[in-house]
Protein backbone atom coordinates (compact mmCIF):
# COMPACT_ATOMS: atom_id res chain seq x y z
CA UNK A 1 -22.60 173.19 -52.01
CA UNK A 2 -26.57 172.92 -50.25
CA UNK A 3 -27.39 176.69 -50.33
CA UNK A 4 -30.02 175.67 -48.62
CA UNK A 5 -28.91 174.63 -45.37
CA UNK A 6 -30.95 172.50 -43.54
CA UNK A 7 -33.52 172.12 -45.69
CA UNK A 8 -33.17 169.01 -47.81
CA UNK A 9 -36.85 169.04 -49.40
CA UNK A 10 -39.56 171.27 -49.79
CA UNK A 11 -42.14 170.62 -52.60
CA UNK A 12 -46.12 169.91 -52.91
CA UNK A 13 -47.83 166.20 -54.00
CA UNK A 14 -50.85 165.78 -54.72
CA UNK A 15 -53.03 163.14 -53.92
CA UNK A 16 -52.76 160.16 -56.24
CA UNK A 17 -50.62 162.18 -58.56
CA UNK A 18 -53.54 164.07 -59.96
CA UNK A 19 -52.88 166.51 -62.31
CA UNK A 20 -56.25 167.59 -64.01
CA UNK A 21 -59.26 168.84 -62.25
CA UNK A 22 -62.68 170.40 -62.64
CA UNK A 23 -64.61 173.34 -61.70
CA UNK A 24 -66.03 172.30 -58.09
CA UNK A 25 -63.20 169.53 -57.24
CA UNK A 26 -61.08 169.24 -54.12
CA UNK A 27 -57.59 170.23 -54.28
CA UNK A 28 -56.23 167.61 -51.75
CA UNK A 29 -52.15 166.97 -51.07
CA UNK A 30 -49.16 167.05 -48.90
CA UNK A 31 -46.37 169.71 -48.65
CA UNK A 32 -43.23 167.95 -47.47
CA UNK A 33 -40.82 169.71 -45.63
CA UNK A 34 -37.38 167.40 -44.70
CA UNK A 35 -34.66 168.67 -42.68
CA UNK A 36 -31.27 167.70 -42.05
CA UNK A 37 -31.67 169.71 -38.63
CA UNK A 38 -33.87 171.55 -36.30
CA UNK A 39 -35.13 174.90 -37.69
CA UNK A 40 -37.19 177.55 -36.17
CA UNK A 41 -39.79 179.36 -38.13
CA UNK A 42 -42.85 182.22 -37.84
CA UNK A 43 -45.51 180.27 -40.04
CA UNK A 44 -46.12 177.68 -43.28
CA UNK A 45 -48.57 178.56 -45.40
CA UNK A 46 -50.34 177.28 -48.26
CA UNK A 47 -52.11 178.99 -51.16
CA UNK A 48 -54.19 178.27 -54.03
CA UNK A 49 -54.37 180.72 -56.83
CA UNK A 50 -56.44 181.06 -60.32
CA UNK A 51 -55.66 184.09 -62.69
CA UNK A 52 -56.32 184.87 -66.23
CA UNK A 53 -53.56 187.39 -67.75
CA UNK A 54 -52.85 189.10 -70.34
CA UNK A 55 -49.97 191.15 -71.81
CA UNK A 56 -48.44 192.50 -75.06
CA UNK A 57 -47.13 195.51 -76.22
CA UNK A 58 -46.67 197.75 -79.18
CA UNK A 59 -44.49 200.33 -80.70
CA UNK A 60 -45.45 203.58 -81.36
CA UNK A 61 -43.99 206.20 -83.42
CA UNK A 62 -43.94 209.83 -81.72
CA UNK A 63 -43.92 212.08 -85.40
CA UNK A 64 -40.67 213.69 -84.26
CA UNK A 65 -37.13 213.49 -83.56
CA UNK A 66 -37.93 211.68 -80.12
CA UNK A 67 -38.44 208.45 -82.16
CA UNK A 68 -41.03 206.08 -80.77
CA UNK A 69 -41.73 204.46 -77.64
CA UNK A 70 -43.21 200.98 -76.57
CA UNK A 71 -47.15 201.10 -75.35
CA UNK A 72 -47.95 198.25 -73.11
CA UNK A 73 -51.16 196.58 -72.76
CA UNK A 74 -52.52 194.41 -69.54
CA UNK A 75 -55.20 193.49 -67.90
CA UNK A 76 -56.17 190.17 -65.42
CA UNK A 77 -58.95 188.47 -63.99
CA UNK A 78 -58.15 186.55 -60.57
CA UNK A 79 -60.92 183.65 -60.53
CA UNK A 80 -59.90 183.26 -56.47
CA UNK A 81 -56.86 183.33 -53.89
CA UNK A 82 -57.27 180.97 -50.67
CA UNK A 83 -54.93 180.39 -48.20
CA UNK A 84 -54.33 177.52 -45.11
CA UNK A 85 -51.90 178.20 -42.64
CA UNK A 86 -49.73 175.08 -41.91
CA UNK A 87 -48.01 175.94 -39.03
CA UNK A 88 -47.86 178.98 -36.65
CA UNK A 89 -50.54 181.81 -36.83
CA UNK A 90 -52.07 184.10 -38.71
CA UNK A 91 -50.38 186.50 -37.05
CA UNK A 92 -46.44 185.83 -38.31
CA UNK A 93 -44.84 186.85 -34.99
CA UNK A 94 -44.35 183.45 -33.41
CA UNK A 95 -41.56 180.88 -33.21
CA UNK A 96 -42.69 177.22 -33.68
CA UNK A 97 -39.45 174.90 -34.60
CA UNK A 98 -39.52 171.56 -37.09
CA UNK A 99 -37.09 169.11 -35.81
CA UNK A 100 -34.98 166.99 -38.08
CA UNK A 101 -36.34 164.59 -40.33
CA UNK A 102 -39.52 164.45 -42.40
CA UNK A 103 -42.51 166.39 -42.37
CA UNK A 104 -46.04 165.81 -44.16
CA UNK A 105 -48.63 168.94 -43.68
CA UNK A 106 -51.94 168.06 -45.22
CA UNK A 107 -54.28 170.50 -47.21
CA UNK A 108 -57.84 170.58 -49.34
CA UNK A 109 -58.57 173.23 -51.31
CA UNK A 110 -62.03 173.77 -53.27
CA UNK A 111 -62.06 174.93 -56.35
CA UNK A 112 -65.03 177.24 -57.52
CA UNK A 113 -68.39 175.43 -59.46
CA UNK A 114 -68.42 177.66 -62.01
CA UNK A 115 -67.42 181.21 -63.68
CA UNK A 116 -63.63 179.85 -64.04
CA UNK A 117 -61.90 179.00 -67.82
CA UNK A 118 -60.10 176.02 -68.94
CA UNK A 119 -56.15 176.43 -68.60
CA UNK A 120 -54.46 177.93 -71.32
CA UNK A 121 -50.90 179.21 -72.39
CA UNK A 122 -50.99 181.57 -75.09
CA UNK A 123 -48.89 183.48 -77.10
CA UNK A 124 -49.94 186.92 -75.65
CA UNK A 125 -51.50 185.72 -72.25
CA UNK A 126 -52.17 182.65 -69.64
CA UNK A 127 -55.09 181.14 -67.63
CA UNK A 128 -53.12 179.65 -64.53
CA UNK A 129 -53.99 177.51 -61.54
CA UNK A 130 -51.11 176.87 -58.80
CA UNK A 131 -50.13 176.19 -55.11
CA UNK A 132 -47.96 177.94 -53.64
CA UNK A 133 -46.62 177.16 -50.63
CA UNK A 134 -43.71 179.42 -48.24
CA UNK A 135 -41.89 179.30 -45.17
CA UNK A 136 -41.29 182.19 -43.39
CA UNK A 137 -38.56 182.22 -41.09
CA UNK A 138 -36.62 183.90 -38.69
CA UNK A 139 -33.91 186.73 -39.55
CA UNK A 140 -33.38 184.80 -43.54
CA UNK A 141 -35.46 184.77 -46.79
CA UNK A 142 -38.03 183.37 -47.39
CA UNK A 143 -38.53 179.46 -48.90
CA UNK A 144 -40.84 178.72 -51.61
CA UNK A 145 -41.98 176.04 -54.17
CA UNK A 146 -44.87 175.97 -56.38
CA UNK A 147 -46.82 173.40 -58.47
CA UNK A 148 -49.45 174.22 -61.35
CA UNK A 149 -52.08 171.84 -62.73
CA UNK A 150 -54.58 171.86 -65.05
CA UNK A 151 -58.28 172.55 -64.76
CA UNK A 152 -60.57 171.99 -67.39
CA UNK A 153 -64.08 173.67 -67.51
CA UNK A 154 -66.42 170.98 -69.33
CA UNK A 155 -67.69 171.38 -72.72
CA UNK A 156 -70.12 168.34 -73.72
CA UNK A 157 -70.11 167.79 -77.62
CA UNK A 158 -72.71 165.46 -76.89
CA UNK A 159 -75.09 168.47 -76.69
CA UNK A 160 -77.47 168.85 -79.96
CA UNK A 161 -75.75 172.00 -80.95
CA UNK A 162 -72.16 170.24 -81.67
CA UNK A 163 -73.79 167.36 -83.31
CA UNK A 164 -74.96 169.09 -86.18
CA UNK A 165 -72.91 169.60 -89.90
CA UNK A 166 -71.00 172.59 -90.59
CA UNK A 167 -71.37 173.46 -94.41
CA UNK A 168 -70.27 176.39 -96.46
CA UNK A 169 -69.55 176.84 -100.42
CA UNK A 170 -67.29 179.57 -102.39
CA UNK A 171 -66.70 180.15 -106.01
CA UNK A 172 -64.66 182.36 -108.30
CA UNK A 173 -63.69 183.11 -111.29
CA UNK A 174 -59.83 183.36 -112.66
CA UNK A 175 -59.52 186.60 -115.41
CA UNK A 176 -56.08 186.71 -117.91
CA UNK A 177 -55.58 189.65 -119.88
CA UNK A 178 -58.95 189.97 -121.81
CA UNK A 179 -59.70 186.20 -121.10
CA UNK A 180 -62.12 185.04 -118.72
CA UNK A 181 -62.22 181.06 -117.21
CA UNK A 182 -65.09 179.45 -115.99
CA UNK A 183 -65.70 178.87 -112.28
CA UNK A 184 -64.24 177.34 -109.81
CA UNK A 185 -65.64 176.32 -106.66
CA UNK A 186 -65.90 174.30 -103.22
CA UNK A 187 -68.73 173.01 -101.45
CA UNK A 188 -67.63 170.97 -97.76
CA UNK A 189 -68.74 169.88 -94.65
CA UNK A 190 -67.95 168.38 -91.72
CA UNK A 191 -69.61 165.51 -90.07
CA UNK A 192 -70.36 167.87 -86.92
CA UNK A 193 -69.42 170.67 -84.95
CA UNK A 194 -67.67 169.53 -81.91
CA UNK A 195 -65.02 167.22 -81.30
CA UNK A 196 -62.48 166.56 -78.42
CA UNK A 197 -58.46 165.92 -79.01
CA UNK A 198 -58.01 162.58 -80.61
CA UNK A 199 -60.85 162.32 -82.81
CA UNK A 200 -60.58 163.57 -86.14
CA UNK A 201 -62.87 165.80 -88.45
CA UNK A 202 -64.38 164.14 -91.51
CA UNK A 203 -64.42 166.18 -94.12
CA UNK A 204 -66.92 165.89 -96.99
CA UNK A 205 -66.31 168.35 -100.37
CA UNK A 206 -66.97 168.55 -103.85
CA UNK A 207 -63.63 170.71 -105.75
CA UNK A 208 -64.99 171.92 -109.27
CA UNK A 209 -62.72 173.31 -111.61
CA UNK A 210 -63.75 174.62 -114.61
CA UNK A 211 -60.48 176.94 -115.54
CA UNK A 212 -57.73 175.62 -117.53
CA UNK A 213 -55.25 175.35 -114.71
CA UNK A 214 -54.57 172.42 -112.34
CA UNK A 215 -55.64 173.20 -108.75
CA UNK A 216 -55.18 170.89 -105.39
CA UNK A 217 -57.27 170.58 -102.47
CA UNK A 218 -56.18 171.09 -99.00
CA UNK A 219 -57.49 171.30 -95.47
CA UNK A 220 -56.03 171.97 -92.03
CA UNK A 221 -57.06 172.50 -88.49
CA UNK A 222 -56.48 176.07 -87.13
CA UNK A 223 -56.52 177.79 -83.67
CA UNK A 224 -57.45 181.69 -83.11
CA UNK A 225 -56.23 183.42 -80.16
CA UNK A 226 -57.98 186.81 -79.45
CA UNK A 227 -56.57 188.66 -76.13
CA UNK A 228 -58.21 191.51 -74.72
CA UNK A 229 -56.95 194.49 -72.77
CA UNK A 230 -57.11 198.67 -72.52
CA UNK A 231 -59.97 198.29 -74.96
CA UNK A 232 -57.52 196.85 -78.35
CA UNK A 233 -57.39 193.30 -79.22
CA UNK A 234 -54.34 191.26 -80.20
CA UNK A 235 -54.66 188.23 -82.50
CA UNK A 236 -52.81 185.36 -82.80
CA UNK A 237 -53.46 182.36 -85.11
CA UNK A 238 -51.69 178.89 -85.25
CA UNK A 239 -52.35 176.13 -87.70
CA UNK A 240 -51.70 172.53 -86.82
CA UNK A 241 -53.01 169.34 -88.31
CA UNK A 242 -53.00 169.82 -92.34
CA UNK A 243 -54.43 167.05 -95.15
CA UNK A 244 -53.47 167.54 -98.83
CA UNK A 245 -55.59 165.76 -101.51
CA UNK A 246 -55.08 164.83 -105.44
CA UNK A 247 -54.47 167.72 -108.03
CA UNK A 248 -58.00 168.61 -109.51
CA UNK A 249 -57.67 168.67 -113.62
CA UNK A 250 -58.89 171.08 -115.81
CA UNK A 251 -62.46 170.88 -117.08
CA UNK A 252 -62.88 168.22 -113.77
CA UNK A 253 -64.80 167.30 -110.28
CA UNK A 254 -62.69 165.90 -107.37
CA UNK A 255 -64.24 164.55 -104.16
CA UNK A 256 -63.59 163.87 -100.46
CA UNK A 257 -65.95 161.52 -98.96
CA UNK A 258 -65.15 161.09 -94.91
CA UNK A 259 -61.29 162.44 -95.19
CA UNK A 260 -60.19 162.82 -92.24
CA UNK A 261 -58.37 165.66 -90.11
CA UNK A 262 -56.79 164.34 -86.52
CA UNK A 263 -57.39 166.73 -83.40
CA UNK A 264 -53.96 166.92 -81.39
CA UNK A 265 -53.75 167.63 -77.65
CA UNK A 266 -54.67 171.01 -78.22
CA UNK A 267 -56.54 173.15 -75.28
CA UNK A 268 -60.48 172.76 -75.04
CA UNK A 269 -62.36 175.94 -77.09
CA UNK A 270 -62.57 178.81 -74.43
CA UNK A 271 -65.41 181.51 -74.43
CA UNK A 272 -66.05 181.50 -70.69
CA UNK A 273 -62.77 184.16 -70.07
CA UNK A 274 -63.49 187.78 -70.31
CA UNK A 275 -59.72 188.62 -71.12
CA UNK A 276 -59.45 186.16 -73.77
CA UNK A 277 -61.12 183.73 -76.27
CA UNK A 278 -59.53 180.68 -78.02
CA UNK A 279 -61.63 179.20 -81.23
CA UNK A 280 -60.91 176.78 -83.88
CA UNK A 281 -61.67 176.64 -87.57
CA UNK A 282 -61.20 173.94 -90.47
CA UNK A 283 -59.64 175.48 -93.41
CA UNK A 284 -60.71 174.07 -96.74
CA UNK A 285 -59.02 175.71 -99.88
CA UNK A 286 -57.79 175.01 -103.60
CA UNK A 287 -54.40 176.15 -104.15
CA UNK A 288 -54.30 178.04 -107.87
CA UNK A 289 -50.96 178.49 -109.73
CA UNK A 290 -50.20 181.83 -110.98
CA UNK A 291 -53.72 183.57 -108.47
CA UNK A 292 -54.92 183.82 -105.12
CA UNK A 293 -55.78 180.41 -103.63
CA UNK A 294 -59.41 179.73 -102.94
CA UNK A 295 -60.43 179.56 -99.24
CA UNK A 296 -63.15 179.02 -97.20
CA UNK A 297 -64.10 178.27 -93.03
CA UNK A 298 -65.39 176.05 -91.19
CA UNK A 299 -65.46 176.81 -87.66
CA UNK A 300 -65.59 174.13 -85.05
CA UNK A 301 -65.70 173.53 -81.37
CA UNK A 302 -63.18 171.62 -79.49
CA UNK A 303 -64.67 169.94 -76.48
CA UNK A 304 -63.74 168.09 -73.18
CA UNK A 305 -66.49 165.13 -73.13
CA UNK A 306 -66.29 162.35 -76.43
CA UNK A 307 -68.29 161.52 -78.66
CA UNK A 308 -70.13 158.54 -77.09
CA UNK A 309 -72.46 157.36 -80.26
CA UNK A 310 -70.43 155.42 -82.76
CA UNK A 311 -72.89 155.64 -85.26
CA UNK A 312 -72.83 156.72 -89.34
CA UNK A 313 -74.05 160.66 -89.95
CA UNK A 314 -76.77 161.22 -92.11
CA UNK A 315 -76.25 164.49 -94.07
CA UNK A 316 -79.44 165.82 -94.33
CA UNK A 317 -80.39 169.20 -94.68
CA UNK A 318 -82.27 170.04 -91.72
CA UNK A 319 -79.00 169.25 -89.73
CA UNK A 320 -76.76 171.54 -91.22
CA UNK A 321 -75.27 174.56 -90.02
CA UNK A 322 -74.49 177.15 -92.60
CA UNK A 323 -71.87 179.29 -92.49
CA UNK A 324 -72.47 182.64 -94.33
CA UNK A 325 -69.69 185.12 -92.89
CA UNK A 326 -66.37 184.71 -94.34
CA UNK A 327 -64.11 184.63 -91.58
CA UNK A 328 -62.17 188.25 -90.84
CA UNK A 329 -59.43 188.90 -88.25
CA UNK A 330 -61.17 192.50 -88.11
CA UNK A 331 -64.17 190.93 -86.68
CA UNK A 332 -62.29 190.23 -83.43
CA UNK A 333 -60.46 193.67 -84.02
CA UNK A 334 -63.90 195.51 -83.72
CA UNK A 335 -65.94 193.09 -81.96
CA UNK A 336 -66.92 193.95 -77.77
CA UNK A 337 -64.92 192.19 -75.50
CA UNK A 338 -67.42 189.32 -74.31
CA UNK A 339 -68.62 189.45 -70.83
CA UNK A 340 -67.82 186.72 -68.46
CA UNK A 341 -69.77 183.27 -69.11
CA UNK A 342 -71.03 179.90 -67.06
CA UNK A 343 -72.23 177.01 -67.84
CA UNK A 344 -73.93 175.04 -65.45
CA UNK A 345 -72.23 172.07 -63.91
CA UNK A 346 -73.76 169.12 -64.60
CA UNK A 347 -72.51 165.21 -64.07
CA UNK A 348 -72.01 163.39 -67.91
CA UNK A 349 -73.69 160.28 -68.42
CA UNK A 350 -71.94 157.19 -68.88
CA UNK A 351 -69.07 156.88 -71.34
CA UNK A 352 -70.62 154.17 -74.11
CA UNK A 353 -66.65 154.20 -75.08
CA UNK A 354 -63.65 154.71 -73.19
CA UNK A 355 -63.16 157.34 -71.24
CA UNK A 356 -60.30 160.06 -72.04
CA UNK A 357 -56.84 160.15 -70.81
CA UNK A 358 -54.59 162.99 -70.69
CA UNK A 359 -52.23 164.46 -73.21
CA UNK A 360 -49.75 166.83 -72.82
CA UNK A 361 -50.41 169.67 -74.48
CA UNK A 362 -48.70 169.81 -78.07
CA UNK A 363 -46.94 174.09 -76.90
CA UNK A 364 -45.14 172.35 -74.18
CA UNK A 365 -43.84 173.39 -71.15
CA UNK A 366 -43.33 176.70 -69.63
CA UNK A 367 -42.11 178.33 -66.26
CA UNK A 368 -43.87 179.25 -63.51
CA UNK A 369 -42.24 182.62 -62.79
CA UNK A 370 -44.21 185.62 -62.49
CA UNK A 371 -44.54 189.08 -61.03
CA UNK A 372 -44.61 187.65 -57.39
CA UNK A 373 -41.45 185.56 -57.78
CA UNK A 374 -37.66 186.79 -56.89
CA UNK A 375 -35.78 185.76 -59.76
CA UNK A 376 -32.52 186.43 -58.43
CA UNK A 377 -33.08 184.68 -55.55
CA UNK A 378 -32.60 181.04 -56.07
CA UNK A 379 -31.66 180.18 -52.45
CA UNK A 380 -35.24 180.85 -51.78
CA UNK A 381 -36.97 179.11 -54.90
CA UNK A 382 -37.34 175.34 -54.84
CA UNK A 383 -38.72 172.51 -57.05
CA UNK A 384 -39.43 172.30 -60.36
CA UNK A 385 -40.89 175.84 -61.49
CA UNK A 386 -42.06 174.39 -65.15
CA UNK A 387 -45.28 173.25 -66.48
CA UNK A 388 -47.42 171.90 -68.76
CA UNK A 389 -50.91 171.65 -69.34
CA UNK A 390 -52.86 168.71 -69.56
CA UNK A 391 -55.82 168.11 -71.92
CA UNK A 392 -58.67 165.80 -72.02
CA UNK A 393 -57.85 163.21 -75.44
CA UNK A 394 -59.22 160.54 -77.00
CA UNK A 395 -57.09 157.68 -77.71
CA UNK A 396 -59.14 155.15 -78.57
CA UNK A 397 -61.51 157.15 -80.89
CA UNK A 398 -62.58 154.83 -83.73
CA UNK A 399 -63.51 157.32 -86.64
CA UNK A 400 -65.62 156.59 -89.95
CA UNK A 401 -63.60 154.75 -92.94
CA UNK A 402 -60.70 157.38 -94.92
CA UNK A 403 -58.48 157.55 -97.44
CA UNK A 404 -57.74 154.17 -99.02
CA UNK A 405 -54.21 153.17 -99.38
CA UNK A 406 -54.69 153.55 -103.60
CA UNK A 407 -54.81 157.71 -102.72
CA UNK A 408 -51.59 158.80 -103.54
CA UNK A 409 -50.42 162.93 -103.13
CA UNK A 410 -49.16 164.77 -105.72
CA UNK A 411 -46.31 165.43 -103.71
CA UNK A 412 -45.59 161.24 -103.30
CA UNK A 413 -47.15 158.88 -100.47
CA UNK A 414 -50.40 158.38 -99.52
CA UNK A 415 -53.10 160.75 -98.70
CA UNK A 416 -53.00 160.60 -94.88
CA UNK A 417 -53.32 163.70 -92.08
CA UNK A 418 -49.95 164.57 -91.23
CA UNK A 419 -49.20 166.79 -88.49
CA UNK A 420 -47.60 170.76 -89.00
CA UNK A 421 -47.43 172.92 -86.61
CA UNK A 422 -47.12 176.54 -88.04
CA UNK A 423 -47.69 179.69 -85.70
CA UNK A 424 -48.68 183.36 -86.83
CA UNK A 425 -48.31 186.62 -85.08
């Protein structure tokens, strides 16, 4: 059974299919409204929406017999909220009637130049762009559908600042009993500091090992989610790409020249979003048996425009960045909330390689429901109320030579960047 009626379709297109858009686009599509019969009406409307949110909550324990009780935290940022009126008025009192058959009401929306984030869906919060469009009618509820997309606020690696190395070294020292070992130590780099999704990090490192255990090199790619609300900070952390190397004797040196660490369609860095911050670091460690591995980080940035120079990096040391903080989840714990950021708009030059695609990004899709939305009304609700964002990636990225095919793990098969996904809380 058609619960709803007369009205065979109600959704939103947009123009040419377009999915992804940037900060001072148009918004142009169609809402389609098709009717198996002549239906009266006050109004259609159309709106655009942009909001950063954030939520989480915690227990907390009372010190008596009451038992504890569950703290939540929130807070939101709407970017903007326009409207278009379709049909009818302003003013909802009036009765305009669709006849049968198909209907195509046009809109064009602009979206802001700057001061709006790239879309994100996080563990403890959401940066969210949609249309909404409803039909209010006479004497019955309401009709609605919705569509996201994707907006992605530019971040040019191409700028000096992501083109330099990113270098750090660590050492200690493994104690038994009354016996001490000699050092052990890394010393890595990448090729440079920003890269989009597709490409992968090269990772340069020296592993010495002067104890009189076997250790093994190992990298991986991770992602730092810090939300922001009632003055606290939540933390979440998810690693994905990770490369293991060969075991590192006793008494030896082991080397990565160039290995290389893909990108997957993960969201663009974000540090223009006052409620929350997304950053990404390259984990390089020695795993120890029997002690505490040895870790160090790299952090990167994760951009929106390639690479466009396909030329060999120099590592000199005028070009390296140095990393001397050890990286600390208490540093976002205790750190001010950052205020609200632009960056100027500014047109790219010419891709010397392919322009990007679009990926979909590797969380997947979620649902549109929110606050505003009757859940228990599904005679109302149409269309497909799911979503997933879409991010900028490089497909046709041609990185500097790897691992040869004579590179074998210890744990069998080559020495190639395979793909985990592992999230923390």
């Amino acid at each position: 059974m058609n619960k709803m009626g007369k009205l065979k379709c109600f959704e939103i297109i947009l123009s040419e299919n377009k999915t992804v858009f940037h900060p001072g686009e148009k918004v142009v599509g169609q809402v389609i409204v098709e009717l198996k019969g002549d239906m009266k009406m006050r109004s259609l409307r159309i709106f655009m929406r942009g909001v950063a949110k954030v939520h989480w909550s915690e227990s907390r324990s009372t010190g008596s017999r009451l038992g504890s009780y569950t703290e939540h935290y929130n807070s939101e940022v709407e970017y903007f909220f326009k409207r278009q009126v379709l049909l009818g008025g302003e003013v909802s009192d009036g009765r305009d009637t669709l006849v049968e058959g198909r209907h195509e009401f046009n809109f064009s929306f602009d979206l802001p130049t700057t001061g709006i984030a790239t879309s994100f869906e996080g563990k403890h919060g959401n940066i969210r762009y949609w249309l909404k469009a409803e039909m209010d009618k006479l004497w019955s509820f309401n009709h609605k559908t919705k569509k996201a997309f994707t907006v992605i606020s530019p971040i040019d690696i191409n700028k000096p600042e992501y083109q330099m190395c990113v270098e750090s070294s660590v050492e200690k020292t493994l104690c038994c009993w009354l016996f001490t070992s000699g050092p052990i130590s890394i010393t890595a780099r990448t090729d440079r500091k920003g890269y989009c999704p597709g490409e992968s990090i090269a990772i340069s490192a020296e592993f010495d090992n002067h104890s009189r255990r076997t250790v093994i090199p190992y990298a991986a790619l991770y992602q730092t989610q810090a939300f922001f609300a009632g003055g606290k900070s939540r933390i979440r952390r998810t690693k994905f790409t990770v490369l293991t190397g060969l075991p590192v004797g006793p008494g030896t040196r082991g080397n990565w020249d160039s290995q290389l660490l893909k990108i997957p369609a993960v969201s663009p860095s974000i540090v223009n979003c006052c409620v929350m911050k997304v950053d990404y670091f390259v984990k390089v460690a020695l795993h120890i048996p029997g002690a505490y591995n040895l870790t160090m980080h790299l952090p990167i940035v994760v951009g929106t425009i390639p690479y466009r120079r396909a030329q060999a990096f120099l590592f000199t040391e005028t070009r390296f960045y140095h990393e001397t903080q050890e990286y600390n989840a208490l540093d976002y714990l205790c750190a001010p909330i950052p205020p609200p950021y632009q960056e100027t708009i500014t047109p790219p030059p010419p891709f010397e390689v392919d322009p990007p695609t679009y990926a979909e990004s590797v969380g997947g899709a979620v649902s549109l429901w929110d606050d505003e939305d009757d859940n228990t009304n599904d005679e109302g609700n149409m269309g497909d109320l799911t979503y997933t964002p879409m991010y900028c990636y490089v497909y046709n990225y041609r990185p500097p030579p790897a691992y040869t095919e004579r590179d074998t793990s210890p744990f069998g098969g080559p020495v190639y960047p395979s793909i985990g996904y592992q999230s923390g809380s």
